[in-house]
Protein backbone atom coordinates (compact mmCIF):
# COMPACT_ATOMS: atom_id res chain seq x y z
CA UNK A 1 -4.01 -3.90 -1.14
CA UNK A 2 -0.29 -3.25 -1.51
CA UNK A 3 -0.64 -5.31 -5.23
CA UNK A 4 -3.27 -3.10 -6.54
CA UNK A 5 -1.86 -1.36 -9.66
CA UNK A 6 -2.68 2.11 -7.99
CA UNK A 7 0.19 1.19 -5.52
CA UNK A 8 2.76 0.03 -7.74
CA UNK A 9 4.96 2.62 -6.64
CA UNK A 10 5.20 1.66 -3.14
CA UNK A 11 7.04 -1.42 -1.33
CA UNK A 12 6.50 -3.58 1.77
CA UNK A 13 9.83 -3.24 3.52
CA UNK A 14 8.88 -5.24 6.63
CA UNK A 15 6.74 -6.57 9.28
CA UNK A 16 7.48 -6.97 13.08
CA UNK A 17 5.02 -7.59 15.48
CA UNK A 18 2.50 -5.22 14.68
CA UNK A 19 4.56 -2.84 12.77
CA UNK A 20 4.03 -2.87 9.00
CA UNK A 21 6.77 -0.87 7.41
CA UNK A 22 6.47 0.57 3.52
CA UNK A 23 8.55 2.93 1.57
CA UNK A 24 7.56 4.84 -2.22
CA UNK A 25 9.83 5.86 -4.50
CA UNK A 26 12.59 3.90 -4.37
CA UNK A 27 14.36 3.69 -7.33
CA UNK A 28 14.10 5.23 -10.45
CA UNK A 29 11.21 3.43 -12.30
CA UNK A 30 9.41 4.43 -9.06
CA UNK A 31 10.35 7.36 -8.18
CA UNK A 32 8.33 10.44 -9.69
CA UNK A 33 10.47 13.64 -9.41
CA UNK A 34 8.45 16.43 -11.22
CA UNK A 35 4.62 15.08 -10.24
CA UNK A 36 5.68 13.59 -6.61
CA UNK A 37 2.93 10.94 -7.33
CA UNK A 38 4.34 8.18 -5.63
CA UNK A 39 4.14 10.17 -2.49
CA UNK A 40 0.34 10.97 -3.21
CA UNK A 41 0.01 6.59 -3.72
CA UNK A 42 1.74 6.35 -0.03
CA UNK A 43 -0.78 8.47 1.43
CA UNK A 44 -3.64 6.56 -0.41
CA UNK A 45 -2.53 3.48 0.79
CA UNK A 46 -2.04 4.68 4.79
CA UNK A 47 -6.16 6.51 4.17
CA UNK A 48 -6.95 2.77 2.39
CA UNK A 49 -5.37 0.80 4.85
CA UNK A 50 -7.63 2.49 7.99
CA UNK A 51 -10.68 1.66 5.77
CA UNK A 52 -10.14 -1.74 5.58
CA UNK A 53 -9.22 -1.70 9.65
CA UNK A 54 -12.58 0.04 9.84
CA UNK A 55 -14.48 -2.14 7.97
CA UNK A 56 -12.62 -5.34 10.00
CA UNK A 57 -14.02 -3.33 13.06
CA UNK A 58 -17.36 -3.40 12.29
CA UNK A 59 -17.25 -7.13 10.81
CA UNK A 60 -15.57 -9.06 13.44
CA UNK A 61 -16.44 -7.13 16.72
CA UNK A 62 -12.72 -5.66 17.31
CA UNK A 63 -11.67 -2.29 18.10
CA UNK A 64 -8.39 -2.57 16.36
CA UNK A 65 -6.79 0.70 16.56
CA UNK A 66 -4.00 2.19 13.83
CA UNK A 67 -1.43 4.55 13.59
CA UNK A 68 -0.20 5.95 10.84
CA UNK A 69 3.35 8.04 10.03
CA UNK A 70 4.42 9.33 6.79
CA UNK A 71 7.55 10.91 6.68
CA UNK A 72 8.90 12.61 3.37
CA UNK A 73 12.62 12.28 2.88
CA UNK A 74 15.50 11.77 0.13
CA UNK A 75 16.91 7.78 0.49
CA UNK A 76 20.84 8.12 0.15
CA UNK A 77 22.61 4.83 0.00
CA UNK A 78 25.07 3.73 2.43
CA UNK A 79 29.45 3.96 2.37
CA UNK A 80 28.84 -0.04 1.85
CA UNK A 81 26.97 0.12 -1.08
CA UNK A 82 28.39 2.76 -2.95
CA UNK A 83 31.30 0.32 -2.85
């Protein structure tokens, strides 16, 4: 889903365990400062990601359950790489 030209904007960061971790906005050719869109794509994804879930429910007999936080925030780099 995450390769879909819609979600271009975002990025996997990581995965451990269970927890799936992706950011939006990143960098510059990302980021979207007057039209925020690439916060609207991380919400799409997070509603498109339960769908599939859902339809993995109904097709294979689980009851897979998701949770989903979004949290809206400015990225400032670290002492270590401003160096």
């Amino acid at each position: 889903i995450i390769s879909e030209d819609q979600f271009r904007q975002l990025e996997k960061i990581k995965t451990i365990g269970s927890t799936y971790m992706a950011a939006s906005g990143l960098n510059d050719s990302t980021y979207d400062k007057a039209g925020r869109s690439h916060i609207r794509a991380m919400a799409d994804y997070a509603m498109r990601m339960m769908d599939q879930m859902k339809y993995i429910n109904e097709h294979s007999f689980n009851n897979f359950k998701m949770k989903i936080g979004l949290c809206y925030n400015h990225v400032y780099p670290t002492k270590k790489q401003l160096l």
